[in-house]
Every structure is written in C-alpha cells, then in structure tokens.
Protein backbone atom coordinates (compact mmCIF):
# COMPACT_ATOMS: atom_id res chain seq x y z
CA UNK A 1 125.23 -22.17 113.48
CA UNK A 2 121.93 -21.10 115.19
CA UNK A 3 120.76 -23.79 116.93
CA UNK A 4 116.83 -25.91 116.35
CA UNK A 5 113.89 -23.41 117.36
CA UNK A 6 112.12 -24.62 120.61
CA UNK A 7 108.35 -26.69 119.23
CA UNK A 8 105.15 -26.44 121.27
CA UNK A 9 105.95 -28.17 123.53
CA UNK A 10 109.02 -25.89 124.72
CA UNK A 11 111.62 -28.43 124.39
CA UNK A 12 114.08 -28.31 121.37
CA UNK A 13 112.78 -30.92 118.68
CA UNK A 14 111.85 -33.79 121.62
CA UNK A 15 108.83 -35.08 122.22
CA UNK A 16 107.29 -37.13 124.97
CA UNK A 17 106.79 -40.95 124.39
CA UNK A 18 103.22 -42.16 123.54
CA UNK A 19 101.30 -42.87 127.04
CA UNK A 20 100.86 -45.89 127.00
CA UNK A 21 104.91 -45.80 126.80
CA UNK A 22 104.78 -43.41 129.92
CA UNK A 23 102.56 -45.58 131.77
CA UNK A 24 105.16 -48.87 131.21
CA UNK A 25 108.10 -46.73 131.96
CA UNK A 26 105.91 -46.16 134.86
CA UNK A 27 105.15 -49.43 136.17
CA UNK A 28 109.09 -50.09 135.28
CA UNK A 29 110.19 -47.12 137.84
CA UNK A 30 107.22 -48.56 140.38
CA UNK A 31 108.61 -52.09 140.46
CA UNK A 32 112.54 -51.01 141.06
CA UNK A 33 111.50 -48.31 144.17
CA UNK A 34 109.28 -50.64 145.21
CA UNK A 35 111.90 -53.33 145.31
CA UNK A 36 114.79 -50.65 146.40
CA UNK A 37 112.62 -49.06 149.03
CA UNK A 38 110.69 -51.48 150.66
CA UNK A 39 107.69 -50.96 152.73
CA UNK A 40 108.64 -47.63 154.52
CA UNK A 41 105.70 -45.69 155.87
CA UNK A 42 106.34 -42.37 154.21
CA UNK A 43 106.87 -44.13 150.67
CA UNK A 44 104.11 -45.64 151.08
CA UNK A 45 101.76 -43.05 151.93
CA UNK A 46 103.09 -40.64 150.08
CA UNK A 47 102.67 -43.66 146.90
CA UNK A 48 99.13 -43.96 148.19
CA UNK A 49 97.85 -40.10 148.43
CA UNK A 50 98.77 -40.02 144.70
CA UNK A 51 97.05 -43.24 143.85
CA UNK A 52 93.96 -41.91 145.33
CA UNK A 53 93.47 -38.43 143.99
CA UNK A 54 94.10 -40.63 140.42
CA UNK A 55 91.22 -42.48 141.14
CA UNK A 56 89.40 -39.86 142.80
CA UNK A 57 90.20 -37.71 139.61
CA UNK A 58 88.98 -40.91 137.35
CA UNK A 59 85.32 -41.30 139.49
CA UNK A 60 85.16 -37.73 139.59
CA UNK A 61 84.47 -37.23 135.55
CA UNK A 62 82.44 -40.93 135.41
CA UNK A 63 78.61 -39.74 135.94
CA UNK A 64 78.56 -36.48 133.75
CA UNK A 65 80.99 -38.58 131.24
CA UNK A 66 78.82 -41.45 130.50
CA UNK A 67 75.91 -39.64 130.51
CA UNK A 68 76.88 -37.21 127.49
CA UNK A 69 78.77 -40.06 125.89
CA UNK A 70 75.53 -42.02 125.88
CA UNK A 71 73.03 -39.50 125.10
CA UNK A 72 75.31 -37.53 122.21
CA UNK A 73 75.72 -40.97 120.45
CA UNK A 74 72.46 -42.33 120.62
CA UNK A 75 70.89 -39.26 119.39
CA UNK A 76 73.43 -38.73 117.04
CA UNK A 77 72.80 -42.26 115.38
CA UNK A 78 68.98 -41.60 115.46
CA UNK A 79 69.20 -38.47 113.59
CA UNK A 80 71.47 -39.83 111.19
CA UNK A 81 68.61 -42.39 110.34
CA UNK A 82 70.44 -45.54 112.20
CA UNK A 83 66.97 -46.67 113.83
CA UNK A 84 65.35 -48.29 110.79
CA UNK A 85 65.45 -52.20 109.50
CA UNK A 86 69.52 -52.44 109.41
CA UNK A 87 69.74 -50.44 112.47
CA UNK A 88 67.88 -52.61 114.75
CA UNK A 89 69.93 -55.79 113.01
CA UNK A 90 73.14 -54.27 113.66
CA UNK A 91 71.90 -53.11 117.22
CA UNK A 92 70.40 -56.77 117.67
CA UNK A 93 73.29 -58.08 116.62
CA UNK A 94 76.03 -56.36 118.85
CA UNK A 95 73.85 -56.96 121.81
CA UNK A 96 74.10 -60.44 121.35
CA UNK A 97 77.60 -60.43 120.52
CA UNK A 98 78.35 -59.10 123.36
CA UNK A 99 76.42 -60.64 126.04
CA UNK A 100 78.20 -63.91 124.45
CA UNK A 101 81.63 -62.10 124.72
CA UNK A 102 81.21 -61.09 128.32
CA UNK A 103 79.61 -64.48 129.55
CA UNK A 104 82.81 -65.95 127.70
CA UNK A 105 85.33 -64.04 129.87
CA UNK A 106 83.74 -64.91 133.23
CA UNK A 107 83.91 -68.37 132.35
CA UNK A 108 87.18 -68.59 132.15
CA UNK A 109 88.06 -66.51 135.28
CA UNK A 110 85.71 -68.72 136.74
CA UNK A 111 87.51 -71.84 135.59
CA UNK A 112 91.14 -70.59 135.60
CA UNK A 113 90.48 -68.28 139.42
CA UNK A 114 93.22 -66.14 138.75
CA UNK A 115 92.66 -64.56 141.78
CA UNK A 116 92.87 -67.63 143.81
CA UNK A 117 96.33 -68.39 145.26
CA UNK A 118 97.30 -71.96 146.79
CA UNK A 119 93.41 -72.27 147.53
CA UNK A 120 92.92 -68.79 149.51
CA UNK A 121 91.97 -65.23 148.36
CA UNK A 122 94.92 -63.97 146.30
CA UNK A 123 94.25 -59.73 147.93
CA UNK A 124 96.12 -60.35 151.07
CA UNK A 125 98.98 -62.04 149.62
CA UNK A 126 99.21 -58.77 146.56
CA UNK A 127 98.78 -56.18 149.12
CA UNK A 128 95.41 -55.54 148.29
CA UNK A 129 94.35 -52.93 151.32
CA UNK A 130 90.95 -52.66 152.08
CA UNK A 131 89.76 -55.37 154.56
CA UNK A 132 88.23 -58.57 153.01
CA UNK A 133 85.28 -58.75 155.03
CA UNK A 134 83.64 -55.37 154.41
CA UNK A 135 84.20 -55.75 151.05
CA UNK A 136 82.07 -59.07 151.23
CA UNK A 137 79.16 -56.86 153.18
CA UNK A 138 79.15 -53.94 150.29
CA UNK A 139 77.97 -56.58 148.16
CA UNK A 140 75.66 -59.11 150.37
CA UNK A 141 72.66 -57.70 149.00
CA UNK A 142 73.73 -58.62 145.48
CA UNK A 143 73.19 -62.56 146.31
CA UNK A 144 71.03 -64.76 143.90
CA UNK A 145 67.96 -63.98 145.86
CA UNK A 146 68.22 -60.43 145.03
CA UNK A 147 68.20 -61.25 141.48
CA UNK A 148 65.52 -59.16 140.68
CA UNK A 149 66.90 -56.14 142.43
CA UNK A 150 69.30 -55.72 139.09
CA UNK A 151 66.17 -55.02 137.20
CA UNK A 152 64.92 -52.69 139.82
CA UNK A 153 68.32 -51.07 139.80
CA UNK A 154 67.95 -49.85 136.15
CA UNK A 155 64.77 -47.32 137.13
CA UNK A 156 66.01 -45.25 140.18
CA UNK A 157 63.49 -43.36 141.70
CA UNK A 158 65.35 -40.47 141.98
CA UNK A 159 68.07 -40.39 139.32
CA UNK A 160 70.06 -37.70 140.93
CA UNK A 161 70.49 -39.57 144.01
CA UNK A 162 71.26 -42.70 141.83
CA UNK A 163 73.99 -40.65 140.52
CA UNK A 164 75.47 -39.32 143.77
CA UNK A 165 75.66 -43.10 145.17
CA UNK A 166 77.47 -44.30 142.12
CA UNK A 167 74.36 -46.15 140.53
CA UNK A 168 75.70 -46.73 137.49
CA UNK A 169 73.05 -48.88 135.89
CA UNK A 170 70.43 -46.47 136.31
CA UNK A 171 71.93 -43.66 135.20
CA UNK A 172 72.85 -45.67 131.78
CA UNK A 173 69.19 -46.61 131.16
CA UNK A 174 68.02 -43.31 131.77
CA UNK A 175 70.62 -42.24 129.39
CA UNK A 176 69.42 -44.75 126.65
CA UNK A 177 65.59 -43.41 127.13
CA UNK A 178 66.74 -40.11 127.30
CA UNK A 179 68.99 -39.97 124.18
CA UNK A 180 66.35 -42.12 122.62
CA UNK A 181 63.13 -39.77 123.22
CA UNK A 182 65.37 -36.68 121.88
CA UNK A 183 64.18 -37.95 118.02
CA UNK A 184 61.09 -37.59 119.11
CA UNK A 185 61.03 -33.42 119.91
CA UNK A 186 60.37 -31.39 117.04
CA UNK A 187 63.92 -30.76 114.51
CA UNK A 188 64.94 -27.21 116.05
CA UNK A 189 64.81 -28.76 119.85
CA UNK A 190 65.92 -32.15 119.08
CA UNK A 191 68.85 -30.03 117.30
CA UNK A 192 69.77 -27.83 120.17
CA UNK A 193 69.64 -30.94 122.63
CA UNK A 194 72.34 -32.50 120.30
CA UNK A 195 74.56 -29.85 120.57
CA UNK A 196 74.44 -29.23 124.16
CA UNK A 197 75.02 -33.07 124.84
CA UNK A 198 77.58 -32.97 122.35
CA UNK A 199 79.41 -30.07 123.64
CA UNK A 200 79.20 -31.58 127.30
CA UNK A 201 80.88 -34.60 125.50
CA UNK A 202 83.60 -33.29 124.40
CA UNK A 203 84.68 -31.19 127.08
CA UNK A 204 84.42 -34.07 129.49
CA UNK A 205 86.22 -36.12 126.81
CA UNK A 206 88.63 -33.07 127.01
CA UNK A 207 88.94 -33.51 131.18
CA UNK A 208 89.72 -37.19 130.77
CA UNK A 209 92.79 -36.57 128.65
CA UNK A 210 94.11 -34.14 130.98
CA UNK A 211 93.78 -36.45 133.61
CA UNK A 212 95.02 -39.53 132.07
CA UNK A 213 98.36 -36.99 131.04
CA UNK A 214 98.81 -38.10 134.68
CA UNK A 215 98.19 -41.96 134.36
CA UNK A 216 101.87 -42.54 134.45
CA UNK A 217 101.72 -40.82 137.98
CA UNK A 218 98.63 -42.25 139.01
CA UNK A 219 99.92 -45.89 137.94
CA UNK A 220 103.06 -45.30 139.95
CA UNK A 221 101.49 -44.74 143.12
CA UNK A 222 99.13 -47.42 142.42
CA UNK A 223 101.84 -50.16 141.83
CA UNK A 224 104.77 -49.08 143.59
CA UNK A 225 102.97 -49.87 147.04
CA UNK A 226 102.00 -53.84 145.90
CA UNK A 227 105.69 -54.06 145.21
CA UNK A 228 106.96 -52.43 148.21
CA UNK A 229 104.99 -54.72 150.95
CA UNK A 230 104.55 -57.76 148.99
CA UNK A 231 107.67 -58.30 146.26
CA UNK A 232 106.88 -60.19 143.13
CA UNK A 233 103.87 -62.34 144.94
CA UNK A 234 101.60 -60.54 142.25
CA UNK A 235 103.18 -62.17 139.34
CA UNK A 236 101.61 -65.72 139.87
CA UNK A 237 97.98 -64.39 139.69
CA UNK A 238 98.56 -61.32 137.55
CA UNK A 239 100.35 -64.15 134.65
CA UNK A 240 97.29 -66.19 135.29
CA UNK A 241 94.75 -63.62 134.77
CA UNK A 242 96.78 -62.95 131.19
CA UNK A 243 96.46 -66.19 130.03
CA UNK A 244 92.46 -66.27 131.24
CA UNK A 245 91.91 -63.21 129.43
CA UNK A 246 93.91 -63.91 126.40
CA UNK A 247 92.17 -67.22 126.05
CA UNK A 248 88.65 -65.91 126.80
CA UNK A 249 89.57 -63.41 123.71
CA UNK A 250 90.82 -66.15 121.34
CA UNK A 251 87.61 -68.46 122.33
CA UNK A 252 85.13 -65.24 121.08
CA UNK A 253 87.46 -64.28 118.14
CA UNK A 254 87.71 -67.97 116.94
CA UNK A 255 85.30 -70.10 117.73
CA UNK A 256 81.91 -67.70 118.49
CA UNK A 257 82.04 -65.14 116.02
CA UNK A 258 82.44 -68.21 113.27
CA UNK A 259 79.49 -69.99 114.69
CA UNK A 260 77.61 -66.52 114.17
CA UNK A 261 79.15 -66.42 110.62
CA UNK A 262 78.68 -70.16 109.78
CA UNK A 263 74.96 -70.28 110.86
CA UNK A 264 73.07 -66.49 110.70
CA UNK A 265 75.41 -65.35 107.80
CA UNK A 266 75.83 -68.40 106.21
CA UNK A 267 79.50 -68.01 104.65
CA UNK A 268 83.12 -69.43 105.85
CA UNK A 269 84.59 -67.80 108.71
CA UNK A 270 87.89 -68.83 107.08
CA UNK A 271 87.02 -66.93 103.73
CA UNK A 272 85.77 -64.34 105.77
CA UNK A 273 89.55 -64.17 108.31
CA UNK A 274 91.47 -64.54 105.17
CA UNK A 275 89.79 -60.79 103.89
CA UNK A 276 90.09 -59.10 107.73
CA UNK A 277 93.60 -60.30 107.93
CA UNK A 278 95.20 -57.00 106.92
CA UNK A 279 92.41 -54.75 109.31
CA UNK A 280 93.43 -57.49 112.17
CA UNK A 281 96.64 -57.04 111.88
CA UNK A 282 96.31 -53.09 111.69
CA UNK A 283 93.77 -53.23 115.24
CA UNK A 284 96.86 -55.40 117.07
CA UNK A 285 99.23 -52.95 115.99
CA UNK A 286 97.47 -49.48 116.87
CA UNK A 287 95.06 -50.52 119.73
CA UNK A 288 92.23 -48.15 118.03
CA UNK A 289 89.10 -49.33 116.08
CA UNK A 290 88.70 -45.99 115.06
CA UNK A 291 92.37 -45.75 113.51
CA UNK A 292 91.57 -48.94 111.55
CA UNK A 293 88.62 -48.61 110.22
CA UNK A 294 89.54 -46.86 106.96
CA UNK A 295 91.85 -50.65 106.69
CA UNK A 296 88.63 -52.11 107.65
CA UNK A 297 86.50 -50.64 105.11
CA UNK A 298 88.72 -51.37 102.02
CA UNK A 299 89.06 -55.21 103.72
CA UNK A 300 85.13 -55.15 103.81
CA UNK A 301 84.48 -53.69 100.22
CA UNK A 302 87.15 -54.75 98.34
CA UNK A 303 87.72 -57.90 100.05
CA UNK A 304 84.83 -59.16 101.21
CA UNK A 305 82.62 -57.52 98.64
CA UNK A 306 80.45 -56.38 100.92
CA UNK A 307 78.42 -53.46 99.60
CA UNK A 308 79.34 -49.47 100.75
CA UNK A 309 75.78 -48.94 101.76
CA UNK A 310 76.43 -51.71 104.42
CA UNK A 311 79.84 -51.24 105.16
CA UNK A 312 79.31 -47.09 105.26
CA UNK A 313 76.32 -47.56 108.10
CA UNK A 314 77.28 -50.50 110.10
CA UNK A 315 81.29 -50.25 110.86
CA UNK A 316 81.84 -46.29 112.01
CA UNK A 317 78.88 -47.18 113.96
CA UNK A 318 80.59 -50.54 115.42
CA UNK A 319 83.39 -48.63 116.28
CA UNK A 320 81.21 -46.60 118.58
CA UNK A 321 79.13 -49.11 119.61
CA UNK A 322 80.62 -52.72 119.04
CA UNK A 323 83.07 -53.54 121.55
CA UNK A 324 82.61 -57.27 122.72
CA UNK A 325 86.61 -57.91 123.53
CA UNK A 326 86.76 -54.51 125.76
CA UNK A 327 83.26 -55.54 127.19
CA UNK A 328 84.95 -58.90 128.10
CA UNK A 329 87.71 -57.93 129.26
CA UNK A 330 85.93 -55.23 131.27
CA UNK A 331 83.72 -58.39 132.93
CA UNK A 332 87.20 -60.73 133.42
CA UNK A 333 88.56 -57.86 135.55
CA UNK A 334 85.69 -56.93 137.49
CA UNK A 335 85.63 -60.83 138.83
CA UNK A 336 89.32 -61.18 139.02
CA UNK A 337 89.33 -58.54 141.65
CA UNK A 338 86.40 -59.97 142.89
CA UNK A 339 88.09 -63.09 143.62
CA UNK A 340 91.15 -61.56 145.14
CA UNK A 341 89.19 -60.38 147.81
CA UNK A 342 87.32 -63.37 148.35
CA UNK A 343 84.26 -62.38 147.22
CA UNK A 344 82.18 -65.65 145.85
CA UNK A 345 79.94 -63.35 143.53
CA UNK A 346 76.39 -64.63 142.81
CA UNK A 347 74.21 -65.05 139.84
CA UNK A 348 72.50 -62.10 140.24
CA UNK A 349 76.09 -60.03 140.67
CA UNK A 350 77.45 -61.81 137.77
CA UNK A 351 74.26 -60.86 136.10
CA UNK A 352 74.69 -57.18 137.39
CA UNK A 353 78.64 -57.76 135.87
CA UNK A 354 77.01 -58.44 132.71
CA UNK A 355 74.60 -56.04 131.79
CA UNK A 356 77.02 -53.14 133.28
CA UNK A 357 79.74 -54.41 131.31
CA UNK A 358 77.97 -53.89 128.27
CA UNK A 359 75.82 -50.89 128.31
CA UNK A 360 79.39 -49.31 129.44
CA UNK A 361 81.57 -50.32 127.17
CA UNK A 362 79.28 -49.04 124.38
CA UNK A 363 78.82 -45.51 126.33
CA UNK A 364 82.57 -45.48 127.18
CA UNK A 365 83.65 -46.20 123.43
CA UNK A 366 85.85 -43.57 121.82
CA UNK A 367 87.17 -41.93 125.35
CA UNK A 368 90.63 -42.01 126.39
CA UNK A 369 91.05 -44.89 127.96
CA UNK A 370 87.77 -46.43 128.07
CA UNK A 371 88.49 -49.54 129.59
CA UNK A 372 89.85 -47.78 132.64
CA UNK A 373 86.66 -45.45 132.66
CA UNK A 374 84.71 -48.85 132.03
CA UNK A 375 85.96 -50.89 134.98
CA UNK A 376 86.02 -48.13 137.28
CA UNK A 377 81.81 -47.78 136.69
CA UNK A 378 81.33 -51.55 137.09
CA UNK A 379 83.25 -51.59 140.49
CA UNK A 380 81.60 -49.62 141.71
CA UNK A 381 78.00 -51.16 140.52
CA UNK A 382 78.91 -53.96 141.89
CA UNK A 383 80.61 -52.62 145.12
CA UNK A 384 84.20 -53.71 145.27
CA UNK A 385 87.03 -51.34 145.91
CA UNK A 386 88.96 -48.99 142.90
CA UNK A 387 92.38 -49.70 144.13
CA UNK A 388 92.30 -53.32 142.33
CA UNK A 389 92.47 -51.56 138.79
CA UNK A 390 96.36 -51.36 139.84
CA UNK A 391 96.06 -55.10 139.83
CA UNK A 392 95.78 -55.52 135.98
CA UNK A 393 97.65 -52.16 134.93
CA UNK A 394 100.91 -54.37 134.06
CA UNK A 395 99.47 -56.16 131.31
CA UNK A 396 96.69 -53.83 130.47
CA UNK A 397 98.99 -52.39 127.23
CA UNK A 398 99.61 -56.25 125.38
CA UNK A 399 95.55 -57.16 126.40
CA UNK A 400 93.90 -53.75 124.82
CA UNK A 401 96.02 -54.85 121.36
CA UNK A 402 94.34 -58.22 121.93
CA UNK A 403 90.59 -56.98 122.77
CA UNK A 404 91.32 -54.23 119.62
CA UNK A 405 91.72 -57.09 117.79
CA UNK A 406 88.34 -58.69 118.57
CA UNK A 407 86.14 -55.47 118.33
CA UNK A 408 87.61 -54.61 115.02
CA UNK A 409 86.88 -58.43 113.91
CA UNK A 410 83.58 -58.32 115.46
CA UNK A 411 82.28 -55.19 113.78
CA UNK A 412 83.25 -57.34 110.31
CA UNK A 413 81.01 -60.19 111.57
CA UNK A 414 78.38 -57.57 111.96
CA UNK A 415 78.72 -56.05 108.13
CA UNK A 416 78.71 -59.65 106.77
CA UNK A 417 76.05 -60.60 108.59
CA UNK A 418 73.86 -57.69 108.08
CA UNK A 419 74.79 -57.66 104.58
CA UNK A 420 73.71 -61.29 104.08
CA UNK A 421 70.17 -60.53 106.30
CA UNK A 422 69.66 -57.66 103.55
CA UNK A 423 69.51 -60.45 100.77
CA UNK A 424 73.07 -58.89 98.98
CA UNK A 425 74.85 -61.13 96.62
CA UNK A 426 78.14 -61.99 96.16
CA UNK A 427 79.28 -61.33 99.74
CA UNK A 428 82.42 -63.23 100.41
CA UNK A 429 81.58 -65.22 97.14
CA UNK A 430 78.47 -66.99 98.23
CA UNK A 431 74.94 -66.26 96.44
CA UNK A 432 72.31 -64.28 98.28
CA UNK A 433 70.54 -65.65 100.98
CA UNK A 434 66.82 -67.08 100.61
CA UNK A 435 64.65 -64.77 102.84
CA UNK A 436 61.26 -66.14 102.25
C-alpha cells in the first residue's frame, strides 16, 4: 500500500503547531537548559547573539511598518467615507476609551510595582543586563519639567532623522497628517497613493511573519539566559505583573466601559454583556478581533438590535482601530520594565507612555504580533532597553486572550453607543434617545 503523498510543507501529512504553541514549547525548552546548563559563558552568549538579531530583526521592520500601517488605514477609512458625523463619534469615542484603558493599566502597576522586589529594583535580581544607571540617564530628559517636550516631540524637524533615532511619536503624527491630507489630492492621485501605501503594507506585514516564524528562536535566546544566571527569581514579579495586568483588564472591561454604557449610551451594561457573551467568549478563545467579528456582528444585530448601518461601519473599523486592552497592556509593560530597572518615570514619561501607547496600538492593529511590534516602539520612545520584552513573554499567550477579550467588548460599547448618539430605537430594548 503506497504510502500518504508528502503536503506543502514536505513532511508526510504533519503540520507544525500554531506559534503561539512554538513559542510556549519554547519558553518550556528555555527554562529546562537554562536550569540544566547554568550560567556557562558560551550558552550564554551564544543564547544572547540570537536574542539580539530577534530584536534587531523586530526594530529593523518598526519605522517603514508603522508608517504604511498608519497611512494605508487612515486613507483607506477616509475614502471609504468614515470621516463624516459617525466617524468622528466612533473616532471620539475610541480615543477616549483608550486613554481611560491605558491610564487604568499604569495605575495598577503603579499600585501593585510588579517590578519591585523586597523594596529594590526587581532587573538585577531577573538578570536584566544592561546597567541600571544608564538606563536612568537615557531617560533624564523625560522628567516632569520636560513635559512639554512630548508635544514638541510629535513635530520633528526633520522627520527622517526622527526616524533614524527611533522617534516614534513623530513619525506617527506625521503619519496621521499624511494619511489624512491624501483625501484631499484629486481621485486618480489620492488612488495611486493608496495603493503604493497599501502595497508597502503588506509586504512589510509579509516581513513580520517571516520573522516572527522565528519567535520561538528569538524567545529562546531571550529567556533561556534569565533562567540560566538567575533560576526561578523571575517568577515572583513576572506572577505579580499577571495579576496587575489581569486586574487592570477586568477594571476597564467591567466597571469603565459600563459607566460609558450607563451614562453616554444610556442602556444596561448587563443587558448589553448578556448579548456579547457568545462574541466574548469567541475573542478569549481565538485571540483575534478580526476572527470574531462575524460572532460579533450577529451578537450586535441580532442581539443587541443594533442596526447594520451601525454595526457594518463602526466594528470592522474597531477591529482596526479599537484596541484599548492591547493599548493597556502595551502601557502596563512599558512601566513594568521601567520599574525593574529602577527607573521612577515622571509625569511627562508616563504622559509620553500614554499617547505612544495609543497612537501605536491603533497603527500596529492587524500585524502579526502587534503587541510585540507595539512595545518594542514605546521602549524605545521612552528610552529603556528591548531585552525586557523577554520579561513578559511567559505569560504573554493567557494575557493577549484576556486583552482580545476587552477590544472585542469595547468595539460593542462603541456600536451601542454610536447607535444610541444616532437617535436609533430599540437598541438593547430601550427607546431612542432625546437629542434635542
């Protein structure tokens, strides 16, 4: 009997896990050599060369990647007519959202200091390598005095340069304008702008997935060092950090999105959980808005009764755009690393945290793993050191079904809420709202 035909792939009917499988097989094989091995100096360099070209590879694609992501989708939702009266409510309305997501998160990092162990900076004790002090001197400059300077940051003079020092918040506001002013050009330019932005989009979308093919890799050498010099000391603050961040995501999901139900929309937040329950439940389980928004469409229409000319415009543009549980999470692991170095981060670098956090996580949406891209642009805005993304990497599978979670909930705040702004009735059973 002839034996099964070889698939694509070259193997005989076998396929490789899912990566995010990989990557905890991964951190599985980092934490026995690390323990087996110990801290020999040829593991752990040879650990550490392939932990930096994965980050090297990761910063490399950053500055062309957010730019095209920005620009592509911005221009894409102007031309598709997403700039008028229930475009600027559901813009308006995911800004706000997440601003209050993102302050959320750093309040409980802030309260919890996950980073902090027995009272002293958590980094030496995990094996974190670059030297405390001249971590705390990248980012002097970023004290509460300098406050302004985050405004000042947003219009480089010379966005080129910007770009080559890693300036991230520039770049993304000249993005915005940019993407923004291309509805402006007459249809046949503004129409060969989109497609060139698109195209660079998607091949940079395409360079990303070949290099997170390699994340298991890169996450081994990442890991496999902390283990080697320092054990299981990582385990105290890494647990800690969970429970922040899970927390910080429960707090937004069910107790500031209701408010923002109960008081703009007007309806019950409980009526309104009852009819997202099956989409919820579908976000935990896949980790992709994008995968569950057919789910949360039917939840929305059939449901909620929201109306398809609502649900049809706001939620496949939330799932490009709305993203308040990665853009806190994104914030809660910018200052967790922050803390492990013993960095004391000031309002006007908190503020920086902020405003990074979000414009990124809505250029970032839709790219293989976004978050990753995400953190790695707000490090560097702020100036602390890649090498603490290995920090997190453990539980960075159970949190991204968490944050899921919340952005898929959050886009159905935003349909509700927009719907009930337009004056439709019979929105989660409650009469239309009196506009005048």
């Amino acid at each position: 009997m002839s034996s099964p035909a070889p698939d694509a792939t070259g193997t005989r009917g076998w396929r490789l896990p899912a990566l995010h499988w990989q990557v905890a097989i991964a951190l599985a094989a980092a934490a026995i050599a690390g323990t087996l091995i110990g801290p020999q100096p040829d593991f752990l360099a040879g650990c550490t060369f392939v932990g930096k070209i994965f980050l090297n590879a990761l910063k490399m694609v950053v500055v062309p990647l957010i730019v095209a992501a920005i620009i592509s989708g911005l221009s894409s939702v102007a031309d598709a007519g997403g700039l008028g009266r229930m475009g600027l409510k559901t813009l308006g309305y995911y800004l706000g959202t997440g601003v209050l997501a993102i302050i959320v998160g750093l309040l409980y990092i802030n309260l919890i200091q996950p980073g902090v162990l027995d009272g002293k900076p958590a980094g030496p004790s995990i094996g974190l390598a670059q030297d405390t002090q001249s971590v705390v001197g990248k980012i002097e400059d970023k004290g509460a005095g300098e406050f302004l300077k985050v405004f000042e940051m947003m219009f480089p003079p010379n966005i080129v340069a910007a770009a080559a020092e890693g300036q991230m918040l520039g770049l993304i506001c000249f993005s915005l304008l940019f993407g923004a002013f291309i509805m402006r050009l007459p249809d046949r330019a503004a129409e060969t702008q989109r497609h060139f932005w698109t195209g660079l989009y998607e091949v940079m979308t395409g360079i990303t997935r070949l290099i997170m093919m390699f994340a298991p890799i890169g996450v081994f050498g990442l890991v496999a060092p902390i283990i080697a010099q320092t054990g299981w000391a990582a385990a105290g603050p890494l647990a800690k950090f969970f429970v922040a961040v899970v927390l910080a995501l429960a707090t937004h999901m069910l107790i500031v999105l209701p408010i923002v139900l109960r008081v703009v929309a007007r309806v019950s937040p409980l009526a309104h959980l009852r009819a997202m329950w099956p989409a919820i439940t579908t976000a935990f389980s896949t980790s992709s808005s994008a995968a569950t928004l057919p789910v949360t469409i039917q939840c929305m229409e059939d449901r909620a009764k929201v109306p398809k000319k609502v649900t049809s415009f706001v939620l496949p543009i939330g799932t490009t755009v709305n993203t308040d549980g990665s853009a806190l999470y994104e914030g809660a692991v910018v200052m967790f690393i922050a803390q492990c170095y013993g960095v004391d981060l000031s309002l006007g670098a908190q503020f920086l945290i902020v405003s990074t956090a979000l414009l990124t996580a809505i250029g970032v949406a839709g790219i293989p793993s976004a978050s990753l891209v995400a953190i790695a642009v707000i490090l560097g805005a702020v100036g602390l050191p890649l090498e603490g993304i290995g920090l997190v990497l453990a539980v960075d599978r159970v949190l991204d079904m968490c944050r899921t979670s919340v952005n898929v909930f959050g886009d159905s705040c935003c349909a509700v809420t927009v719907a009930r702004l337009e004056g439709e009735d019979g929105v989660l059973g409650e009469p239309a709202l009196r506009t005048s």
